[in-house]
Protein backbone atom coordinates (compact mmCIF):
# COMPACT_ATOMS: atom_id res chain seq x y z
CA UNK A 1 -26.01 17.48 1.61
CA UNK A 2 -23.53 18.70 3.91
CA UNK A 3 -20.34 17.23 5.76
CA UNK A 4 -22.27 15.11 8.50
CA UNK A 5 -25.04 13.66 6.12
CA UNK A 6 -22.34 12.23 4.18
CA UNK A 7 -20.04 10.60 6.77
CA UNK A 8 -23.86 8.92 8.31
CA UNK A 9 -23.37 5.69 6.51
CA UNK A 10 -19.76 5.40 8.51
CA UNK A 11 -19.83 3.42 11.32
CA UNK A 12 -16.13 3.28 12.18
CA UNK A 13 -14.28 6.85 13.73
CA UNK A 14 -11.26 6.60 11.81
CA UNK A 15 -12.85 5.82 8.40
CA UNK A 16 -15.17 8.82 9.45
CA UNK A 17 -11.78 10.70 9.77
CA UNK A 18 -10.44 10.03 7.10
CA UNK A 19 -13.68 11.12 4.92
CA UNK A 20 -13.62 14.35 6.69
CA UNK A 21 -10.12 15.21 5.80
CA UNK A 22 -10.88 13.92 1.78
CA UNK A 23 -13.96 16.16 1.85
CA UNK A 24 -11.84 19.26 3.22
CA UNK A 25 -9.18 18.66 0.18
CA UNK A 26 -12.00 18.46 -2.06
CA UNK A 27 -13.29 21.62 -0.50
CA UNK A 28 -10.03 23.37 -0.77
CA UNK A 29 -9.34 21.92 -4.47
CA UNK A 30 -12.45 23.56 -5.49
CA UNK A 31 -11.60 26.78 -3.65
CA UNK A 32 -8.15 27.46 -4.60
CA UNK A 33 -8.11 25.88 -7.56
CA UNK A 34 -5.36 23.62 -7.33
CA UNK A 35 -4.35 20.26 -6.54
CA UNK A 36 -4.53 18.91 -2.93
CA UNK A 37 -3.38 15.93 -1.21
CA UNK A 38 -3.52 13.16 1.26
CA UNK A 39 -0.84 11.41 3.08
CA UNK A 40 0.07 7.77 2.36
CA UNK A 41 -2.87 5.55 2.47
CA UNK A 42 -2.77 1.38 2.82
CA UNK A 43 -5.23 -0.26 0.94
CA UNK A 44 -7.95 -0.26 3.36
CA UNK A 45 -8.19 3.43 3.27
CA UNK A 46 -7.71 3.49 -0.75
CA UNK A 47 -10.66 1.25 -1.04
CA UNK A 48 -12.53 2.68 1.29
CA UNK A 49 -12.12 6.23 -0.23
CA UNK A 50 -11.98 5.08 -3.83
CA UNK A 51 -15.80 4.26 -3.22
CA UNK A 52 -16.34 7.45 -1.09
CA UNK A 53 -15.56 9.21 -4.31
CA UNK A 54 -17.51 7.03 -6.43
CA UNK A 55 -20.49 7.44 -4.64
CA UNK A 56 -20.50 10.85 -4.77
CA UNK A 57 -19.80 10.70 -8.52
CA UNK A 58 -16.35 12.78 -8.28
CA UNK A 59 -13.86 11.95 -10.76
CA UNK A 60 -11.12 14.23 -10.26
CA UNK A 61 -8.68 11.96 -8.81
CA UNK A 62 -6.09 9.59 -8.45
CA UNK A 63 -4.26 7.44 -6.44
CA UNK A 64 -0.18 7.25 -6.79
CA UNK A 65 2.60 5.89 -4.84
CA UNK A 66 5.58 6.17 -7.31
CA UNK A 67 5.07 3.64 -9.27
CA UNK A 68 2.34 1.75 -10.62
CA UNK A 69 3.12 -1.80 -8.57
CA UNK A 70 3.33 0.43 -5.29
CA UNK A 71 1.16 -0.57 -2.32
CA UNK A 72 1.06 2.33 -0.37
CA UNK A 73 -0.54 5.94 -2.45
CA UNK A 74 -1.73 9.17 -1.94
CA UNK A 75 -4.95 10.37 -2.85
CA UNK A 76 -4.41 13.41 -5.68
CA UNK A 77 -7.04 15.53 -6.26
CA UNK A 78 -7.11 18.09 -9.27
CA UNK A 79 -9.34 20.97 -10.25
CA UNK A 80 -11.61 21.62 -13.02
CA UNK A 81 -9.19 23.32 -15.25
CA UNK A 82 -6.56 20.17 -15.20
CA UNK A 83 -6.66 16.85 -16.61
CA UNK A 84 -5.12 14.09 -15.34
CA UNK A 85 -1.82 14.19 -17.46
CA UNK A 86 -1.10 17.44 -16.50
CA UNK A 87 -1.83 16.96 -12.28
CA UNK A 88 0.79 13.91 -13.02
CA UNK A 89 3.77 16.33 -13.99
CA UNK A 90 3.32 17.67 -10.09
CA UNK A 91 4.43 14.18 -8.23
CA UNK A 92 7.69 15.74 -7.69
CA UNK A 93 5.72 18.73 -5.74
CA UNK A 94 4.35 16.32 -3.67
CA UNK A 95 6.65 13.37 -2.94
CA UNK A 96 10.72 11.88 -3.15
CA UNK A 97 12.88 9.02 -2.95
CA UNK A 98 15.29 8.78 0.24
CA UNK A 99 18.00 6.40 -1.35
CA UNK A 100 20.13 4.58 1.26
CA UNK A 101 23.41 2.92 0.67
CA UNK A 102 24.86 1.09 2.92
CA UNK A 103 28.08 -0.69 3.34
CA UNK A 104 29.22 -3.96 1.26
CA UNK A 105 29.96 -5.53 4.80
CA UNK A 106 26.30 -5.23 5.64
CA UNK A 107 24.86 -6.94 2.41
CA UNK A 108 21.64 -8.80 3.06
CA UNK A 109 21.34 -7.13 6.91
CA UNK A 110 18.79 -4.52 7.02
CA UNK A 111 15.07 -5.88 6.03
CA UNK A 112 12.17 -3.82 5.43
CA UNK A 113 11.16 -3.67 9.07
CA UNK A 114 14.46 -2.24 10.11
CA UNK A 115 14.80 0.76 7.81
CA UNK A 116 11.01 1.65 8.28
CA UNK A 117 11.87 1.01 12.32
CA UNK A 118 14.70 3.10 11.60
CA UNK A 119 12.28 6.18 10.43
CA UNK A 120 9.51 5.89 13.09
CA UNK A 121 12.40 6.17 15.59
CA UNK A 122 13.39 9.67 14.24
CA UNK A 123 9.82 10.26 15.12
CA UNK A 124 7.93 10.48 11.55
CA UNK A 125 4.43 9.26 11.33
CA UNK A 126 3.78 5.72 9.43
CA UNK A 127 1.17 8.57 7.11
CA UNK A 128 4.42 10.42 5.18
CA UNK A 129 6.11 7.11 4.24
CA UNK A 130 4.79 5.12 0.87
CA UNK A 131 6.74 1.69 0.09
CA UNK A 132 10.28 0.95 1.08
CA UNK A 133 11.99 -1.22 -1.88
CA UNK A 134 14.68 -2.94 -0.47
CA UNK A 135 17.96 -4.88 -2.21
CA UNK A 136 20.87 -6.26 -1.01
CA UNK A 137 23.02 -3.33 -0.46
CA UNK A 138 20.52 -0.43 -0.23
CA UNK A 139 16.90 0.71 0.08
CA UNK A 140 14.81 3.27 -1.82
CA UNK A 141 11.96 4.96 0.34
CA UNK A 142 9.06 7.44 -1.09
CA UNK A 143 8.47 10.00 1.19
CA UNK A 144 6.43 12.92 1.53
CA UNK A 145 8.41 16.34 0.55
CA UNK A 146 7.60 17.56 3.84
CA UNK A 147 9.81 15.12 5.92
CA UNK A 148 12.81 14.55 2.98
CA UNK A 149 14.81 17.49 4.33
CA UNK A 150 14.65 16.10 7.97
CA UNK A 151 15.30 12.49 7.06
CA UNK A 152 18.12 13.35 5.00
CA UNK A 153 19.91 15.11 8.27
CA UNK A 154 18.78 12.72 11.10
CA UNK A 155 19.10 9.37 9.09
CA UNK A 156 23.07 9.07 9.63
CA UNK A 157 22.72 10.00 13.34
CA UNK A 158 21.20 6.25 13.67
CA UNK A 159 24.23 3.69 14.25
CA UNK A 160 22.44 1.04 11.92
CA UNK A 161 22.92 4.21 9.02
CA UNK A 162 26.22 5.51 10.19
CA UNK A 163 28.40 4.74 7.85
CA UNK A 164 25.36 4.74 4.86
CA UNK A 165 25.27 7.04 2.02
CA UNK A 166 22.17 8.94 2.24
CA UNK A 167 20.57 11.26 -0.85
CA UNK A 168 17.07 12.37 -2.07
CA UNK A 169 16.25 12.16 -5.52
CA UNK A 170 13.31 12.96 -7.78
CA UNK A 171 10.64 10.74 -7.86
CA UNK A 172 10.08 10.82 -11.82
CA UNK A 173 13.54 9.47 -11.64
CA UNK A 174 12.17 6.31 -9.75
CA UNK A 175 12.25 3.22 -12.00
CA UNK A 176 9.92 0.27 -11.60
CA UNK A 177 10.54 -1.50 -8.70
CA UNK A 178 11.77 -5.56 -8.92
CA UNK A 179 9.44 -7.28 -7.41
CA UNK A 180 11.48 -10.22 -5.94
CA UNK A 181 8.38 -13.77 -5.82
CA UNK A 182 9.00 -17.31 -4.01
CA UNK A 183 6.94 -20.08 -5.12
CA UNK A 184 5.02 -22.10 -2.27
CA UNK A 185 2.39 -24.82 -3.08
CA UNK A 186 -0.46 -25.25 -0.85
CA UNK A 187 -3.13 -27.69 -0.60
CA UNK A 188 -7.21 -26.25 -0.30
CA UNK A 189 -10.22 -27.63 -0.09
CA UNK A 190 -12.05 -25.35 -2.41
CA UNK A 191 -10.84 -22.03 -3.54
CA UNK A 192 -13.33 -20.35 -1.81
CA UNK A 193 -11.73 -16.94 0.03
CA UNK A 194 -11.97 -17.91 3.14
CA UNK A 195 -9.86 -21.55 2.39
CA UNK A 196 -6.89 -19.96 0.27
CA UNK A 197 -6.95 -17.25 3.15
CA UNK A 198 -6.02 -20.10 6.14
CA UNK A 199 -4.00 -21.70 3.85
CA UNK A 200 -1.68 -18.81 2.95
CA UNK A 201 -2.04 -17.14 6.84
CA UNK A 202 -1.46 -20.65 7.87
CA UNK A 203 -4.61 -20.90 10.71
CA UNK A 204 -7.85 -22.69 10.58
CA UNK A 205 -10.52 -21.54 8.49
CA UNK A 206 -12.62 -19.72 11.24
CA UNK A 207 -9.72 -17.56 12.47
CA UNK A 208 -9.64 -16.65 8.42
CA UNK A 209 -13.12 -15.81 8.64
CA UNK A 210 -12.35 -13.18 11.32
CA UNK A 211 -9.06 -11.73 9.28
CA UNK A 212 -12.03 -11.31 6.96
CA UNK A 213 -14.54 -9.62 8.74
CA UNK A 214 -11.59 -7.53 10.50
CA UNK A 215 -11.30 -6.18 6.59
CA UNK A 216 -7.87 -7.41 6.21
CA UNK A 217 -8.02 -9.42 2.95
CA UNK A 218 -7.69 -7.68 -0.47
CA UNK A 219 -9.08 -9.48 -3.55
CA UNK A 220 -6.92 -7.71 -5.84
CA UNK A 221 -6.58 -4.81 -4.15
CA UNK A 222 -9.96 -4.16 -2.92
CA UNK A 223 -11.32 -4.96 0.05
CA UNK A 224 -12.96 -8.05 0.27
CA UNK A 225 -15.05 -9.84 3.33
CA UNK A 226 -17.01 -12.26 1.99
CA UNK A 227 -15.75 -16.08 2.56
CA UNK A 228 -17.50 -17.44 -0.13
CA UNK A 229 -15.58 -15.39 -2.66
CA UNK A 230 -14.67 -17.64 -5.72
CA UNK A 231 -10.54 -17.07 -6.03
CA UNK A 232 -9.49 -17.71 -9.31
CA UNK A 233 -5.94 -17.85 -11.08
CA UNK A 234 -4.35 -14.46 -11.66
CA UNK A 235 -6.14 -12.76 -8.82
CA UNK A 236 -3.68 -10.84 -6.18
CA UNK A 237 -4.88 -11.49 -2.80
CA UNK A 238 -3.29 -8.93 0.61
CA UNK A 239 -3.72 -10.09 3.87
CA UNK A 240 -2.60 -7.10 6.28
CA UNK A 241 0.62 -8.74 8.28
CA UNK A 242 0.31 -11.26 5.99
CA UNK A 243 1.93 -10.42 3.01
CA UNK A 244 0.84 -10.30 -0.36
CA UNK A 245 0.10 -13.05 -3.14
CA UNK A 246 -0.56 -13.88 -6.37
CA UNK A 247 -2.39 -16.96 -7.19
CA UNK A 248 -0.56 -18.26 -10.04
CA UNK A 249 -2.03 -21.94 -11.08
CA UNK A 250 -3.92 -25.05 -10.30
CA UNK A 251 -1.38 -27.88 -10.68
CA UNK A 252 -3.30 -30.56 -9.65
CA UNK A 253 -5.96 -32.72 -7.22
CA UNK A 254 -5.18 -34.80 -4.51
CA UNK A 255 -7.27 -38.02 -4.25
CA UNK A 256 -9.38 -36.68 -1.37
CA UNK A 257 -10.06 -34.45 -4.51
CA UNK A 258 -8.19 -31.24 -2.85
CA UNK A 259 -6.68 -28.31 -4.69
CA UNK A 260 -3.09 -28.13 -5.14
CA UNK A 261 -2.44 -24.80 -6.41
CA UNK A 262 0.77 -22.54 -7.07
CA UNK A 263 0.93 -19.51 -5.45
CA UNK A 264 3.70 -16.99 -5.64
CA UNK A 265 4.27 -14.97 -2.57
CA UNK A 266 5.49 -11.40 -2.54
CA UNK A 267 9.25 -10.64 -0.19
């Protein structure tokens, strides 16, 4: 079956895209013999080629984005003559931390959005950055090798990172990042998808139906469109702007017989 008959089944032109460009790194994995590479994927695109891959029964791959609790991965491929374990001792090959420190007088300043504002500025694509972990008085961004060099010399010629110290270091050296969880109760009629959905993106239950059918919902981790889905305690649900969850407990009922439920929400 070639390249086209493949991709038929694809309705959308970016996801048909993106399958092109996996099918060309599985082409060249094959041919060269070595490993090959996407850029940064979200977890549309890791669903979406995690069951590309399945269908066509190829197993020589993984996804990784630094650490195990990262959001954002690339798609490795490996050849024949490697296993797993041993494509794993190449991350460094492929991929860095940008550590930036900034100033005790700007503790608690910079959020996500402004150091990954900060990057798309200098002109980098959204594709060759992974997660940005961000504490009070630094950040720690995986990159792609191919735009650390450049980052590291055009960072401090923003004012918000004047006065930062900026460094690269190896991404084996990358610890597990702290996840940092609020609590919020909220109040559903069932705990069907489509209600916990509303609740959490706070709008009515037929604008959550469209945030589903727009594929931007994540039953952990994979995509997930169906509003009758059954959510049930422990699951991780993503809504794209959104944030992410974790749906932690059922504390109670109301007398109208309501859910109240726990539900830990991702900053």
């Amino acid at each position: 079956m070639n390249k086209q008959e493949l991709l038929n089944d694809y309705k959308k032109q970016d996801d048909r895209l993106l399958l092109a460009k996996v099918l060309d790194k599985l082409e060249f994995s094959k041919a060269r013999n070595k490993i090959e590479n996407t850029d940064f994927l979200n977890l549309y695109e890791q669903d979406l080629v995690d069951r590309f891959l399945k269908k066509l029964k190829f197993t020589n791959y993984y996804f990784f984005g630094g650490t195990s609790e990262a959001e954002r991965k690339i798609l490795i491929i490996y050849p024949e003559k490697l296993t797993e374990e041993m494509a794993r001792k190449n991350h460094d090959k492929i991929m860095s931390v940008i550590k930036i420190k900034i100033p005790v007088e700007l503790n608690n300043e910079y959020d996500h959005r402004r150091y990954l504002g900060a990057i798309i500025k200098l002109g980098i694509e959204r594709e060759k950055i992974g997660d940005i972990s961000v504490r009070s008085t630094s950040a720690e961004i995986i990159v792609k090798n191919e735009v650390k060099e450049f980052l590291i010399q055009n960072l401090g010629s923003l004012t918000r990172f004047s006065s930062a110290e900026i460094s690269a270091e190896n991404i084996n050296d990358l610890k597990k990042i702290e996840t940092q969880k609020i609590e919020i109760t909220e109040i559903v009629a069932s705990l069907r998808l489509d209600n916990i959905v509303a609740s959490l993106a706070r709008t009515s239950r037929n604008k959550a139906v469209d945030i589903l059918e727009q594929e931007r919902v994540f039953l952990n981790f994979k995509n997930e469109i169906k509003p009758s889905k059954q959510v049930k305690v422990g699951d991780i649900i993503t809504i794209r702007g959104k944030g992410r969850f974790e749906f932690k407990e059922i504390s109670g009922n109301t007398r109208k017989g309501r859910f109240v439920i726990k539900v830990d929400k991702y900053v």
